[in-house]
N, C-alpha and C. Protein backbone atom coordinates (compact mmCIF):
# COMPACT_ATOMS: atom_id res chain seq x y z
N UNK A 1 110.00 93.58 83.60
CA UNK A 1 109.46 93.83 84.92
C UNK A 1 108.09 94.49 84.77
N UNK A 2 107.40 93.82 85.68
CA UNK A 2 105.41 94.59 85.88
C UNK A 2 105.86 95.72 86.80
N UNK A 3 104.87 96.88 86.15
CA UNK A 3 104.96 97.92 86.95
C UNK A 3 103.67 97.62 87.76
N UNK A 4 103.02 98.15 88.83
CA UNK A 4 101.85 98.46 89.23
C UNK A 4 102.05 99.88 89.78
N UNK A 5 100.78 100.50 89.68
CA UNK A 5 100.68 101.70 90.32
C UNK A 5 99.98 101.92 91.22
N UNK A 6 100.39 102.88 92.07
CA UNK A 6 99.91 102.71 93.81
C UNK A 6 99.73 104.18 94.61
N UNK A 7 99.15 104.47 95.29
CA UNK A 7 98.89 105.71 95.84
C UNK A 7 98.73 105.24 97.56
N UNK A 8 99.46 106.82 97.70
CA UNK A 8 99.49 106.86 99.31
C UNK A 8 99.07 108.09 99.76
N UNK A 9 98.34 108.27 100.74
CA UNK A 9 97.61 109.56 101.14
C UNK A 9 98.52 110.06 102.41
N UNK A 10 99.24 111.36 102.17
CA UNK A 10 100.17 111.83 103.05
C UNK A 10 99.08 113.06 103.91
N UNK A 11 100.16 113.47 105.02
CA UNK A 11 100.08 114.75 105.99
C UNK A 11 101.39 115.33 105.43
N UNK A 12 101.64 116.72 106.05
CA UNK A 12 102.32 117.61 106.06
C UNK A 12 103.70 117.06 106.23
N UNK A 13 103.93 116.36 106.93
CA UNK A 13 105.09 115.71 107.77
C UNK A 13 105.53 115.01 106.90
N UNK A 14 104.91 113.67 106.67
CA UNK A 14 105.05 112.69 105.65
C UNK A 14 106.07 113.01 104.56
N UNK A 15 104.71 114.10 103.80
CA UNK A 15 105.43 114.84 102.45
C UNK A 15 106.89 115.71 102.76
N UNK A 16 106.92 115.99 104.59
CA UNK A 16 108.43 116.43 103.91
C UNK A 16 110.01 115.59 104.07
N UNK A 17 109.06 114.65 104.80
CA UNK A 17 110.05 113.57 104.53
C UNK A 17 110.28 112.69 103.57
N UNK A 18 109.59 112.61 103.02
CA UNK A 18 109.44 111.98 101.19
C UNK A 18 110.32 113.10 100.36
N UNK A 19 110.28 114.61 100.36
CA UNK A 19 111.04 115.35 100.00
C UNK A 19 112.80 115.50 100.30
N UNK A 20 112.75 115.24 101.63
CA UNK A 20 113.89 115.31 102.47
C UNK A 20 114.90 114.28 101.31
N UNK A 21 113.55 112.70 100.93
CA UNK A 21 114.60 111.69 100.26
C UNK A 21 114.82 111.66 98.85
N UNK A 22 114.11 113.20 98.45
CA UNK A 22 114.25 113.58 96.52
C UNK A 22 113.28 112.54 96.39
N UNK A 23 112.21 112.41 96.76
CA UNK A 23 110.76 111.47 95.93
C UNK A 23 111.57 110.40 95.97
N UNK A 24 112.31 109.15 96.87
CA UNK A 24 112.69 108.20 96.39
C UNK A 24 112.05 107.68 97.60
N UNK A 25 111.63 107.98 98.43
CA UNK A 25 111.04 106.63 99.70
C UNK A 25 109.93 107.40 100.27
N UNK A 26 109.48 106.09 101.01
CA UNK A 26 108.48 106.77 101.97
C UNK A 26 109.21 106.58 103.36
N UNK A 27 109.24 107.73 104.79
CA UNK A 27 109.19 107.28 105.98
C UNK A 27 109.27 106.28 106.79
N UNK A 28 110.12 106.20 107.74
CA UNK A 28 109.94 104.61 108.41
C UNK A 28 108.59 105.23 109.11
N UNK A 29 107.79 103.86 109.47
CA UNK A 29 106.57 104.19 110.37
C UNK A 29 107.06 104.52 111.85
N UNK A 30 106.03 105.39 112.47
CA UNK A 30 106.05 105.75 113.76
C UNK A 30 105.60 104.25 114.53
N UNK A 31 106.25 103.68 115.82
CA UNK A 31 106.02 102.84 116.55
C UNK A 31 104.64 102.34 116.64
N UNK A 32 103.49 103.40 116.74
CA UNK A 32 102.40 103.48 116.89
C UNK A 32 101.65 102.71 115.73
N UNK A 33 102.48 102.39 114.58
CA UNK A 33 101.94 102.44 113.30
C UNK A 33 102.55 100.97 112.45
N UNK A 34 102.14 99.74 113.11
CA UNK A 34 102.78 98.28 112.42
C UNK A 34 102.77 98.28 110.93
N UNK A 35 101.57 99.20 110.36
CA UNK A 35 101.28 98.84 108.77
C UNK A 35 101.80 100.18 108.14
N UNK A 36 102.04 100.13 106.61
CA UNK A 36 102.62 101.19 106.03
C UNK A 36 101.34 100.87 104.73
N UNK A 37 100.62 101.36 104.41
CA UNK A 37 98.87 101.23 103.25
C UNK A 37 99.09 101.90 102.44
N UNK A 38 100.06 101.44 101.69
CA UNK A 38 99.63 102.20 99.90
C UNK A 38 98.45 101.80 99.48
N UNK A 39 97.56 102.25 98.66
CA UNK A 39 95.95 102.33 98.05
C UNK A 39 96.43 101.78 96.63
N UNK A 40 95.09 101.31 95.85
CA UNK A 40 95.54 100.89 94.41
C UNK A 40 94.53 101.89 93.72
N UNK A 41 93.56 102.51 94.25
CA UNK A 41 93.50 103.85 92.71
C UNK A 41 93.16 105.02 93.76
N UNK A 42 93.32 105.84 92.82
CA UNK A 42 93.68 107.75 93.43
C UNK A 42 92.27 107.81 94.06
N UNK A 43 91.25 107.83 93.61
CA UNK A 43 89.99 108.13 93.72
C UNK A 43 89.62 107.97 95.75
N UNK A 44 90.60 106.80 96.01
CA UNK A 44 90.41 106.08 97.55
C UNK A 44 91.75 106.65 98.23
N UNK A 45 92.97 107.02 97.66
CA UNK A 45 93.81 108.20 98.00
C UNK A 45 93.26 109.40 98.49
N UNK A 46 92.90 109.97 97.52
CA UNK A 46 92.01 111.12 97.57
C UNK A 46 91.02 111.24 98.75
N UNK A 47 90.26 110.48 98.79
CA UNK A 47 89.23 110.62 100.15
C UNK A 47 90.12 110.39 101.17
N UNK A 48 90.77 109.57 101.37
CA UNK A 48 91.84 109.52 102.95
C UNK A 48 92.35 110.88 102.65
N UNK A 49 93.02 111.11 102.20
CA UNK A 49 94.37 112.80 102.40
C UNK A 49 92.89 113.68 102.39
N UNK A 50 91.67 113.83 101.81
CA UNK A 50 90.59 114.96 101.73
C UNK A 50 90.05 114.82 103.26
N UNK A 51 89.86 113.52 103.36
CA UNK A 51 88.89 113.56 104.70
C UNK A 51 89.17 113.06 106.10
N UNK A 52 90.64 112.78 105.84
CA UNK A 52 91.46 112.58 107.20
C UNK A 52 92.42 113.29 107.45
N UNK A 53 93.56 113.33 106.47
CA UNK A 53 94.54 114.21 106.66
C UNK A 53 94.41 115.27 107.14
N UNK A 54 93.75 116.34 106.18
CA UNK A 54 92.78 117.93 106.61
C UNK A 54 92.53 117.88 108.33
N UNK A 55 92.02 116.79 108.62
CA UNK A 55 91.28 116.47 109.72
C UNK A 55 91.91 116.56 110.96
N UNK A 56 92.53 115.92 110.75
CA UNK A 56 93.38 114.73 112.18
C UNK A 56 94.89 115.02 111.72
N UNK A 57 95.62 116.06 112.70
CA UNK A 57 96.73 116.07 112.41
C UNK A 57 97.47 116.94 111.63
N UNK A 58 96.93 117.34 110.59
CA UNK A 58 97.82 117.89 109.20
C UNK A 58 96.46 119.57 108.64
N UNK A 59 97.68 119.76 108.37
CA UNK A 59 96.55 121.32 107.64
C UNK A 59 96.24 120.83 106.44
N UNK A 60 97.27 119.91 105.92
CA UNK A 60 96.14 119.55 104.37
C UNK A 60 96.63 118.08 104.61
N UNK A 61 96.61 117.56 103.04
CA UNK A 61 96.45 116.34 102.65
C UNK A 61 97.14 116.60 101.29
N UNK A 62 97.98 115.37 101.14
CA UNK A 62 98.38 115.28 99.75
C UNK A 62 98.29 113.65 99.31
N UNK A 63 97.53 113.78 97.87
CA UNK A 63 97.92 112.31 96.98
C UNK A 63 98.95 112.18 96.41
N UNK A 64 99.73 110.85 96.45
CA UNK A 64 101.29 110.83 96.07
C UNK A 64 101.04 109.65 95.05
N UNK A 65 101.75 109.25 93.95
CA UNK A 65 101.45 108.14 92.90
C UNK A 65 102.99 107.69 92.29
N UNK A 66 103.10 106.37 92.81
CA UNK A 66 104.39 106.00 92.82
C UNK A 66 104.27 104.46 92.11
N UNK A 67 105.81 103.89 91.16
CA UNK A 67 105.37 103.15 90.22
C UNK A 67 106.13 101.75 90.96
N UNK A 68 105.82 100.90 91.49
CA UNK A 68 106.36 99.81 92.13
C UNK A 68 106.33 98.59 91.45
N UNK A 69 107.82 97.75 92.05
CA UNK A 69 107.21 96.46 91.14
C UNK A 69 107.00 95.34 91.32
N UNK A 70 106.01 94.83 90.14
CA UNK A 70 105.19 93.90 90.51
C UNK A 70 105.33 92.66 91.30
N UNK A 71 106.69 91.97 90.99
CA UNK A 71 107.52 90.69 91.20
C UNK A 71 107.22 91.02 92.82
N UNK A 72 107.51 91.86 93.22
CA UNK A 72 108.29 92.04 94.48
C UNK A 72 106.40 92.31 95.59
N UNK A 73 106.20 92.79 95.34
CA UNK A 73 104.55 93.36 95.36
C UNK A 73 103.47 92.13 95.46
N UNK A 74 104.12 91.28 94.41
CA UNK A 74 103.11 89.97 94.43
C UNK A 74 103.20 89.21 95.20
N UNK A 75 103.62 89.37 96.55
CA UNK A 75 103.91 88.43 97.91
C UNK A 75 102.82 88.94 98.79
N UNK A 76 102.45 90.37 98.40
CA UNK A 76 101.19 90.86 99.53
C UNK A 76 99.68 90.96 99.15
N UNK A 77 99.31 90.21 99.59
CA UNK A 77 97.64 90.41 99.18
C UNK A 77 96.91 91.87 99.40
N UNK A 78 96.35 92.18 98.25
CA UNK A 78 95.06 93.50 98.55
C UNK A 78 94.29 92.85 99.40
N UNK A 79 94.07 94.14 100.26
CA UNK A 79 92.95 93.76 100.70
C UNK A 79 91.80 94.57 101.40
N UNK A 80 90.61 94.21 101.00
CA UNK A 80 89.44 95.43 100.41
C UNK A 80 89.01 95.82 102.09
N UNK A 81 88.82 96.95 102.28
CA UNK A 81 88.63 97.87 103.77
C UNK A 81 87.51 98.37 103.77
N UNK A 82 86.82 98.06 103.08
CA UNK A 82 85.03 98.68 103.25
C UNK A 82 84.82 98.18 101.80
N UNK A 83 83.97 99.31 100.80
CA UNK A 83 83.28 98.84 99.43
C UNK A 83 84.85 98.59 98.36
N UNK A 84 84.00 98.62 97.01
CA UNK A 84 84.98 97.69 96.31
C UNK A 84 86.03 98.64 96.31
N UNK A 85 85.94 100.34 95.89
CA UNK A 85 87.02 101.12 95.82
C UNK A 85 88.30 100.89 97.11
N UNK A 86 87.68 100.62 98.25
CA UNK A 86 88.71 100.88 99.01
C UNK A 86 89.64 99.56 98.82
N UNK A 87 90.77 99.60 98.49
CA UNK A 87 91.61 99.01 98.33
C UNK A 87 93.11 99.04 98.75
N UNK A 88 93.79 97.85 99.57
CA UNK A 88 95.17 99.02 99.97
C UNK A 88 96.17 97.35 99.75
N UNK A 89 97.54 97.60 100.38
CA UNK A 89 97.99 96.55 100.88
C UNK A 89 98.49 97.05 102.32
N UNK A 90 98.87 95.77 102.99
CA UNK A 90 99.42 96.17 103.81
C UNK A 90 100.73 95.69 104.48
N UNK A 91 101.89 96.38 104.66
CA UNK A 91 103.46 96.84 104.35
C UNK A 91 103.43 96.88 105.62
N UNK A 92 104.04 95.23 106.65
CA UNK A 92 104.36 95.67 107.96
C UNK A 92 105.50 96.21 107.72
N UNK A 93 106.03 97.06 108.60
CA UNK A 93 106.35 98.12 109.05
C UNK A 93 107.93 97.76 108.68
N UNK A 94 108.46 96.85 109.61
CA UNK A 94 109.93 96.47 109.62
C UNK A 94 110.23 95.98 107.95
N UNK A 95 108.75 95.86 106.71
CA UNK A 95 109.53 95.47 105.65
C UNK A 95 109.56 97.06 104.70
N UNK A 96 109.04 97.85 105.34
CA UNK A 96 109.20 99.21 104.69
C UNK A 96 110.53 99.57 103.84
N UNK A 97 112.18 99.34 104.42
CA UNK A 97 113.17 99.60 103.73
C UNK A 97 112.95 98.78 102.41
N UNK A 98 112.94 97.58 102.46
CA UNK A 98 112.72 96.72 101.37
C UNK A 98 111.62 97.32 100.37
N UNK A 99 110.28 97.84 100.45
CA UNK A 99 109.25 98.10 99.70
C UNK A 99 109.95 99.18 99.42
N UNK A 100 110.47 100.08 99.72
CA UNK A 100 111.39 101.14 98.94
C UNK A 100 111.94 101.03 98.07
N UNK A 101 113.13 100.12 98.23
CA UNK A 101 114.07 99.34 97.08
C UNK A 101 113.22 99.75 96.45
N UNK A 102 111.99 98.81 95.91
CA UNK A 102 110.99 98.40 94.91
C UNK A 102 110.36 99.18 93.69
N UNK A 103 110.70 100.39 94.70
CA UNK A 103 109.89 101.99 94.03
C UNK A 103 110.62 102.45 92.69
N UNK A 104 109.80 102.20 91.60
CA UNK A 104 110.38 102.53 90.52
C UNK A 104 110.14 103.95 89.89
N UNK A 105 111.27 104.63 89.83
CA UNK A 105 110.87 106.13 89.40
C UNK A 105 110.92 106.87 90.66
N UNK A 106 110.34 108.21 90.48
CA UNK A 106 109.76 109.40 91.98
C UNK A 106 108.62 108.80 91.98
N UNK A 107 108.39 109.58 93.19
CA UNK A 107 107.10 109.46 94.33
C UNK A 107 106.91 110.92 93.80
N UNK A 108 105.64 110.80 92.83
CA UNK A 108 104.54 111.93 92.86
C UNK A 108 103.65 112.54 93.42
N UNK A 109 103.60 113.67 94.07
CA UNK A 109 102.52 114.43 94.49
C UNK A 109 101.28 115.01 93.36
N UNK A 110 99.90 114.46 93.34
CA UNK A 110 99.37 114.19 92.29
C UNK A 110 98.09 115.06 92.80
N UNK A 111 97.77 115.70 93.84
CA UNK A 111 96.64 116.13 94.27
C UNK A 111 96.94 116.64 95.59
N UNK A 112 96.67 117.84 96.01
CA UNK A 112 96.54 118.18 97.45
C UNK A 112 95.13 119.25 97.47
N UNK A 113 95.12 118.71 99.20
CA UNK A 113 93.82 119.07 99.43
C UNK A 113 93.61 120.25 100.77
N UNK A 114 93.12 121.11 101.19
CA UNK A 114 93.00 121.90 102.21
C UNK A 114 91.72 121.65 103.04
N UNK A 115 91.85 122.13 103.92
CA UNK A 115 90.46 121.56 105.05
C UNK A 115 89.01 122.06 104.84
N UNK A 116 89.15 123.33 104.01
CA UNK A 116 88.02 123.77 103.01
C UNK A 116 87.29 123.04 102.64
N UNK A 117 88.63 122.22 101.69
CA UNK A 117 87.65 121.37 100.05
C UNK A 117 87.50 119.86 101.24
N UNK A 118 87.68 119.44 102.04
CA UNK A 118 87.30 118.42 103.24
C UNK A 118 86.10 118.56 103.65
N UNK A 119 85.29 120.04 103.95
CA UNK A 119 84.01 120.86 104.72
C UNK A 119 83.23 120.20 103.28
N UNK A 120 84.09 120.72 102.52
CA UNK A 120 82.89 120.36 101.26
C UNK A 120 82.62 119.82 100.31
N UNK A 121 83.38 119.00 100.67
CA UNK A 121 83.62 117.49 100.16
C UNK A 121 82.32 116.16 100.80
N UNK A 122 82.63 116.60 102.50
CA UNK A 122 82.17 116.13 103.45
C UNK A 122 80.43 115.98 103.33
């Protein structure tokens, strides 16, 4: 089996529902929310949880790095959201239980950020 590795930029909430499931899933999405956007490198993690999370919603931001697999993964196209870094897929919503299955290993918290390092980042 191909691993790929994938990052998702959480809020406060998020992360404690990812906790709630011992690092084994992510959240069903809120109604409001058709797509579920894991990222493909930290670097474009990182700026969403630094410069949105902080922002809009959440007192911080956390990067999470989780090992998924490939077989299953290779049905959804990347697809690029501004320059070349930004990179995500996108996980309608109702197939979220399924992309769970998929998750190989924990869901890592790999970076968190406060609204500080956002000011000055920014």
């Amino acid at each position: 089996m191909t691993e790929v590795t994938l990052y998702r930029p959480v809020g406060v909430e998020e992360l404690r529902l990812i906790e709630d499931s011992d690092f084994t899933t992510f959240p069903p999405r809120l109604p409001e929310q058709p797509i579920f956007y894991p990222v493909t490198n930290e670097a474009y993690a990182a700026q969403i949880a630094r410069e949105w999370n902080t922002r809009f919603g959440s007192e911080r931001g956390y990067v999470t790095r989780f090992q998924m697999d490939g077989a299953f993964l290779a049905q959804f196209e990347p697809r690029k959201v501004g320059g070349r870094m930004r990179e995500e897929y996108w996980i309608p919503a109702e197939r979220l239980d399924e992309f769970n299955m998929h998750i190989i290993g924990p869901i890592e918290v790999i970076a968190t950020f406060a609204p500080q390092e956002a000011e000055a980042g920014a």
